[in-house]
Protein backbone atom coordinates (compact mmCIF):
# COMPACT_ATOMS: atom_id res chain seq x y z
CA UNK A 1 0.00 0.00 0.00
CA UNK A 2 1.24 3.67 -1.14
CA UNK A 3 0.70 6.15 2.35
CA UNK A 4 1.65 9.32 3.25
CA UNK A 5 1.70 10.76 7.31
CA UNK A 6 0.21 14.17 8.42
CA UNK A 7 0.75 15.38 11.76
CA UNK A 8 -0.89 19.08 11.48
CA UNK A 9 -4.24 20.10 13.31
CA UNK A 10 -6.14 20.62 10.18
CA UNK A 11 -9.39 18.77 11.16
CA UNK A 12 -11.65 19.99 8.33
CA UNK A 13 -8.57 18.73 5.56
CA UNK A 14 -8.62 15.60 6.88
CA UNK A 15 -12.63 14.84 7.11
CA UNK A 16 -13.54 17.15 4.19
CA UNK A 17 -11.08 14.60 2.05
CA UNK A 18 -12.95 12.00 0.09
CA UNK A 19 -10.85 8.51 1.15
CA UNK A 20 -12.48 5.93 2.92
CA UNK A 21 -11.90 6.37 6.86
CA UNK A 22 -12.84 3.40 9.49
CA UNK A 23 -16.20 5.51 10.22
CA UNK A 24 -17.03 5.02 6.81
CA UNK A 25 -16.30 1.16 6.42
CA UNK A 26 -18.30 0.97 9.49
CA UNK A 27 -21.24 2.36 8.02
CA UNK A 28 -21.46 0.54 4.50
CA UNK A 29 -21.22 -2.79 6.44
CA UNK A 30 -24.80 -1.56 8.14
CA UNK A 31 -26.00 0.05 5.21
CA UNK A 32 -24.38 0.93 1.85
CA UNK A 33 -27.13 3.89 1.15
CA UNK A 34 -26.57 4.92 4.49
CA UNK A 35 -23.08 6.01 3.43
CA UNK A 36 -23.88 7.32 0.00
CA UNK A 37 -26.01 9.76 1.79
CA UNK A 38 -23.55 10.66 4.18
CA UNK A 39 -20.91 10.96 2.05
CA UNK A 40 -22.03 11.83 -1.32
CA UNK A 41 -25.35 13.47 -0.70
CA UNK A 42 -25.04 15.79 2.04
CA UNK A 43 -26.61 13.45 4.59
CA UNK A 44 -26.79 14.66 7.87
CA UNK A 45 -24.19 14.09 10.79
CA UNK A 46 -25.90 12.33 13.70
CA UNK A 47 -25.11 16.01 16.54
CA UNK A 48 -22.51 14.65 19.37
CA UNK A 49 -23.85 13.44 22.25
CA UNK A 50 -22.89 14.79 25.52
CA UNK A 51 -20.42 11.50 25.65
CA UNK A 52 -18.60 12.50 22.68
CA UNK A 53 -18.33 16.18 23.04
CA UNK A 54 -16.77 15.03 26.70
CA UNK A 55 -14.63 12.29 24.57
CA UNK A 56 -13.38 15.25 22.12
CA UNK A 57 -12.36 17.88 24.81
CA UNK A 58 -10.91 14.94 27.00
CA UNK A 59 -8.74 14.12 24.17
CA UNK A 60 -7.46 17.20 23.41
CA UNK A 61 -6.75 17.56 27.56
CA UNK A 62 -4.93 14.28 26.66
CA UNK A 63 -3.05 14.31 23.88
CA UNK A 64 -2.89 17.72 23.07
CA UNK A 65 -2.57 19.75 26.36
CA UNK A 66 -0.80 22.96 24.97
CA UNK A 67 -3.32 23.02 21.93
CA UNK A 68 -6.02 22.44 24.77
CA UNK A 69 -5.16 25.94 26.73
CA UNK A 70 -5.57 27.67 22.86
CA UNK A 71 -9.24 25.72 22.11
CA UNK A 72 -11.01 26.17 25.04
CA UNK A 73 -12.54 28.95 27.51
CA UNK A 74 -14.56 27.11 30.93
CA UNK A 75 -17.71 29.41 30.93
CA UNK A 76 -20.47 29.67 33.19
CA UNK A 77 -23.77 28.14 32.94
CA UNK A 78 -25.71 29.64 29.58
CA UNK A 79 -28.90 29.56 31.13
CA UNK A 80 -27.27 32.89 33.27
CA UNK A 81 -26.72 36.23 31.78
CA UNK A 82 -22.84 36.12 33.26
CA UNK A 83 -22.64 32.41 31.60
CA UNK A 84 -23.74 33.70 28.39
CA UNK A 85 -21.80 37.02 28.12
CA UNK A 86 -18.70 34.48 28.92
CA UNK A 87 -19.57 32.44 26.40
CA UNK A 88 -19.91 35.10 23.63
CA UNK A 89 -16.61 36.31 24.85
CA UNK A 90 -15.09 33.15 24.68
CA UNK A 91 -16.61 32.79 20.53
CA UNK A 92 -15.34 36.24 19.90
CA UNK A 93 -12.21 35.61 20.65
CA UNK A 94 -12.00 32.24 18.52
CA UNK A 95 -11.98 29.90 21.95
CA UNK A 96 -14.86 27.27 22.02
CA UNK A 97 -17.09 27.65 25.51
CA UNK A 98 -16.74 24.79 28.02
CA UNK A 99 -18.48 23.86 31.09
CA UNK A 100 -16.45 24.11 34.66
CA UNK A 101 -17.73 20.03 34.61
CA UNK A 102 -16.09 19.50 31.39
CA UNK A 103 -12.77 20.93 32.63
CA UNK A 104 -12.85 19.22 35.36
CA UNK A 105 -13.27 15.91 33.81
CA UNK A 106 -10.38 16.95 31.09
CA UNK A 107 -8.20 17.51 34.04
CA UNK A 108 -8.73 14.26 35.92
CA UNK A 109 -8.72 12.16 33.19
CA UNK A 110 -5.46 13.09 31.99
CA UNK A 111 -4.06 13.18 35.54
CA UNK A 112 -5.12 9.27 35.72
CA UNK A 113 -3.43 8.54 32.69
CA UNK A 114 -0.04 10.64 33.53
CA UNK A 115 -0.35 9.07 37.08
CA UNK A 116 -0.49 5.18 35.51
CA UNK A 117 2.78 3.37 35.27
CA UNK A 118 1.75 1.94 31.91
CA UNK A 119 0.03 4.05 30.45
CA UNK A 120 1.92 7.15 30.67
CA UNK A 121 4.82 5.16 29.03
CA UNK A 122 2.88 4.89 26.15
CA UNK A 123 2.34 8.23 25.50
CA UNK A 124 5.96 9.01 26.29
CA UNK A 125 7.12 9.34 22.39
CA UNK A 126 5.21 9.36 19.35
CA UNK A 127 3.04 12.23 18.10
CA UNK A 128 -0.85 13.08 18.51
CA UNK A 129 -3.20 13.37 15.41
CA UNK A 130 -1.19 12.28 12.89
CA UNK A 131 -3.12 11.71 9.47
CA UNK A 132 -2.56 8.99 7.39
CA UNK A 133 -3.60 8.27 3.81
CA UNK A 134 -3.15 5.59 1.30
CA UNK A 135 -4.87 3.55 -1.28
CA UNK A 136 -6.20 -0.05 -1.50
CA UNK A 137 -4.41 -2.27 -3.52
CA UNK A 138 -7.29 -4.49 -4.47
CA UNK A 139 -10.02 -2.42 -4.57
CA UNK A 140 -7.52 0.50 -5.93
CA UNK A 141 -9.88 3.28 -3.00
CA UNK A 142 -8.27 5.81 -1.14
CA UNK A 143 -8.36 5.35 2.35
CA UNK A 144 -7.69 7.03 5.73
CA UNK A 145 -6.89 7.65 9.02
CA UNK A 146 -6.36 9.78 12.17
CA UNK A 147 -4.49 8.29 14.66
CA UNK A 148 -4.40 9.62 18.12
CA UNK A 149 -1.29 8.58 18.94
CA UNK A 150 1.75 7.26 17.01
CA UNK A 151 5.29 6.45 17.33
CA UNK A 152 6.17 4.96 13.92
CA UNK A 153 5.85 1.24 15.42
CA UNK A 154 3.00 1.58 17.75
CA UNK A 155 -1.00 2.84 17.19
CA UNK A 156 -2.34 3.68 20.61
CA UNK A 157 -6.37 4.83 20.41
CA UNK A 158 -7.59 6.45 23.47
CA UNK A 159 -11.29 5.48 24.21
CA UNK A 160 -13.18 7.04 27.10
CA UNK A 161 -15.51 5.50 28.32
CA UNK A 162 -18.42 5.52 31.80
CA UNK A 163 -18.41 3.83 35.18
CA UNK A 164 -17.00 0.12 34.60
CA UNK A 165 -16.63 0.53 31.18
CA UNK A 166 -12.52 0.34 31.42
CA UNK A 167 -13.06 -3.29 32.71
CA UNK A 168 -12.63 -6.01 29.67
CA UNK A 169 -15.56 -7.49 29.65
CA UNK A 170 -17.60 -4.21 29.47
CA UNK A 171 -15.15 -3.23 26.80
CA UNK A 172 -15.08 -5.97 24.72
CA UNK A 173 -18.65 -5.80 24.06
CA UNK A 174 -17.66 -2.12 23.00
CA UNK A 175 -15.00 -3.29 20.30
CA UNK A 176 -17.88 -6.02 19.17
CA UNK A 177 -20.38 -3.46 18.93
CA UNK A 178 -18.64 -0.55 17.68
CA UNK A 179 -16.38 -2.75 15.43
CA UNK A 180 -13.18 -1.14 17.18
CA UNK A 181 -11.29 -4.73 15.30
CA UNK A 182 -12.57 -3.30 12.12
CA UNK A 183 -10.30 0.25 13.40
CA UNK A 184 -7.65 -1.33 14.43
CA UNK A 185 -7.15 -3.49 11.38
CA UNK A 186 -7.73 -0.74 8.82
CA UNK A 187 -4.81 1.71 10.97
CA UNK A 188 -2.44 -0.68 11.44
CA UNK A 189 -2.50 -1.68 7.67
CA UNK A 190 -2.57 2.00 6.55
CA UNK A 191 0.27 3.20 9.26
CA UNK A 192 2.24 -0.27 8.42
CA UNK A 193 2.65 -0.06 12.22
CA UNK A 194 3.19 -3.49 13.93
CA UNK A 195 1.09 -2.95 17.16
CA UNK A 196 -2.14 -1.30 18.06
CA UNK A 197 -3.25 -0.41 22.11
CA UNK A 198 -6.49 0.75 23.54
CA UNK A 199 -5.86 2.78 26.27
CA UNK A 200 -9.13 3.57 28.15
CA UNK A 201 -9.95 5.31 30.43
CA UNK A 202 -13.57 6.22 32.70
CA UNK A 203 -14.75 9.23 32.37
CA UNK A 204 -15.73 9.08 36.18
CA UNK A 205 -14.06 8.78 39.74
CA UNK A 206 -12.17 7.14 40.42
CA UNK A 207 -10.80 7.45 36.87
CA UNK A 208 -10.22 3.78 36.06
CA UNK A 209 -7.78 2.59 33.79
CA UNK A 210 -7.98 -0.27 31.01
CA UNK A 211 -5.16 -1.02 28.62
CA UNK A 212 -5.94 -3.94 25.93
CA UNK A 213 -4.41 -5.59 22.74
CA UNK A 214 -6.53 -7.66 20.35
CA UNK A 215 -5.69 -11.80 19.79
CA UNK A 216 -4.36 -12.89 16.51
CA UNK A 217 -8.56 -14.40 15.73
CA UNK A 218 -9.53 -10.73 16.49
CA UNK A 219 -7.64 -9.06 14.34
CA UNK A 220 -8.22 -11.82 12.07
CA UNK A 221 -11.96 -10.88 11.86
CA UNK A 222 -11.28 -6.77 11.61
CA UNK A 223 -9.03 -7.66 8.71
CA UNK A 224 -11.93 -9.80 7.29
CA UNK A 225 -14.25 -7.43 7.87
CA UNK A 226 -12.57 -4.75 6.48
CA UNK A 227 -12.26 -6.46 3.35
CA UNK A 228 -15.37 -7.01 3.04
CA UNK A 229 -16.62 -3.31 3.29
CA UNK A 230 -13.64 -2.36 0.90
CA UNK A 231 -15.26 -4.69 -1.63
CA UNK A 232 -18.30 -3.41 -0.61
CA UNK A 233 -17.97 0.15 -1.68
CA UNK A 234 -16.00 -0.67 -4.44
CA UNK A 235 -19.26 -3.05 -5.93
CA UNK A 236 -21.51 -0.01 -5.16
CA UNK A 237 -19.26 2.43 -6.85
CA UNK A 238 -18.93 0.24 -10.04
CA UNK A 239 -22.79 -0.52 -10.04
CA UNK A 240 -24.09 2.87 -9.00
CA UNK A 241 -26.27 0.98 -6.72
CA UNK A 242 -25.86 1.83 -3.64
CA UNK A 243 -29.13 -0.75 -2.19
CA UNK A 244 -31.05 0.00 1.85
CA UNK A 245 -31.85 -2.51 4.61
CA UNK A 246 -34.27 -4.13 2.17
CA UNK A 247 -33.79 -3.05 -1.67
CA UNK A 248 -35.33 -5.91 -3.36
CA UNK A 249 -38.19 -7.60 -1.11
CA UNK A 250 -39.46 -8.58 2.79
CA UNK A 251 -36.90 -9.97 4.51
CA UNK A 252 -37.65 -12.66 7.02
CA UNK A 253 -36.57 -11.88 10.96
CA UNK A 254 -35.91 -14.79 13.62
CA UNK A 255 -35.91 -13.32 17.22
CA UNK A 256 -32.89 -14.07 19.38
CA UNK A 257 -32.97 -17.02 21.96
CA UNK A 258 -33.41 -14.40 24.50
CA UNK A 259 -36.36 -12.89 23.05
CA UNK A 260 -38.76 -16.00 23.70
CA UNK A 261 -40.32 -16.34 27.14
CA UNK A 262 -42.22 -19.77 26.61
C-alpha cells in the first residue's frame, strides 16, 4: 500500500477529504445507502452526544494539552446572563465555551493517565493526530486515518468511556459493537505499524484505567471485515447501486434465543 503521514491540526482537511476512513467502512457494512447519503449526498451528521463532546475535549486535555489551553474557555452556565456574556466572549475571541464540569473531567482524566505506570509510558514518544492516507491495492480506493497517537511502530487509540466501562468485559462488548477490530485493522494496515493499544480510560471517579491488545482471531476478523466493506464500496461504486436494509423484497426476521419467554 502507497501512504503518506500528516501530523498538522487541520481537522476539516482531513474529514472534508474524500478517502475511505474506518467511520465510513463501518457504516457501509450496516447500510451501503446509508453512506452514499452521508458521504455523497449531504446526509446529515448524527449532533454529538454529551459522551462524545466530553470524549473530544478529553482528548485534546490528553493528547494535546498545549493546543487544549488555545481551544477552550470554561464558561459559566448559559442559562445565566454572566454564563452567556462568557460564552460570547469566549466565541469572539476564537476559543470554544466549556463547562467548569467538562474541565474538570479533562483535568482528571489526563491526571489518571499521567499518574499510571503503563500508560503514561505509552504516551511518552510518538506524536498526537497524525493523518494517514493511502490507497487499496485491491479495490484501488483511497483510504484514511487519524491516529491519536503514534510512534512509527506503535497505534495507541484512546477510548473514554463511563463507570465500569474500562473493565474487559464491558469493553469488549464495545469493540464487538462498535467494530473497534474493524479500526484497528484498517490503521495498522494504513500506518504499516506493527502494534495497536487501547488505552481507556472512565470518564468518572475514580478514573479507572484499562489497557488492551486484540488476539491474533480478532484481528483476524477486523481484517476480514474490512475487506469485506472495501469490496463493498467498491461493488456499489462500479454498479451505481448503492441498495437499503431491504432493496429488493421482505426480509424474514428470527428473534434471538433471548427474546422468547415460553
Amino acid at each position: 500500500m502507497d501512504f503518506n503521514f500528516e501530523s498538522v491540526h487541520d481537522d476539516k482537511g482531513y474529514f472534508d477529504d474524500p478517502a475511505y476512513s474506518q467511520s465510513d467502512l463501518k457504516l457501509v457494512l450496516d447500510c451501503p445507502q446509508l453512506l452514499w447519503e452521508m458521504k455523497f449526498n449531504g446526509g446529515r451528521r448524527k449532533q454529538p452526544t454529551a459522551a462524545m463532546q466530553s470524549g473530544t475535549i478529553d482528548h485534546m486535555a490528553v493528547l494535546e494539552p498545549d493546543r487544549f489551553d488555545k481551544t477552550y474557555a470554561v464558561c459559566g452556565p448559559r442559562n445565566t446572563k454572566a454564563g452567556k456574556a462568557a460564552a460570547k466572549a469566549a466565541e469572539d475571541a476564537g476559543l470554544e465555551p466549556i463547562t467548569q464540569a467538562q474541565d474538570t473531567e479533562a483535568h482528571n482524566v489526563n491526571v489518571a493517565i499521567r499518574r499510571h505506570p503503563v500508560a503514561k509510558q505509552l504516551l511518552a514518544d510518538g506524536e498526537p493526530e497524525v493523518s494517514v492516507y493511502g490507497e487499496d491495492a485491491s479495490t484501488g480506493l483511497k483510504v484514511k486515518g487519524k491516529l491519536d497517537w503514534f510512534d512509527d511502530d506503535r497505534i495507541v487509540d484512546l477510548k473514554t468511556v463511563g463507570l465500569g466501562g474500562a473493565s474487559p468485559a464491558a469493553f469488549t462488548k464495545q469493540i464487538v459493537n462498535f467494530k473497534y477490530h474493524l479500526q484497528a485493522a484498517h490503521y495498522l494496515e494504513l500506518a504499516q505499524a506493527k502494534t495497536f493499544i487501547f488505552l481507556v480510560v472512565e470518564r468518572e471517579p475514580p478514573y479507572q484505567i484499562g489497557i488492551y491488545e486484540l488476539d491474533d482471531d480478532a484481528l483476524a476478523e477486523g481484517r476480514w471485515l474490512r475487506k469485506k466493506a472495501l469490496d463493498t464500496v467498491a461493488f456499489c461504486r462500479a454498479a451505481n447501486s448503492w441498495p437499503g436494509y431491504t432493496p429488493n423484497q421482505p426480509q424474514t426476521l428470527s428473534l434471538p434465543s433471548w427474546g422468547f419467554d415460553s
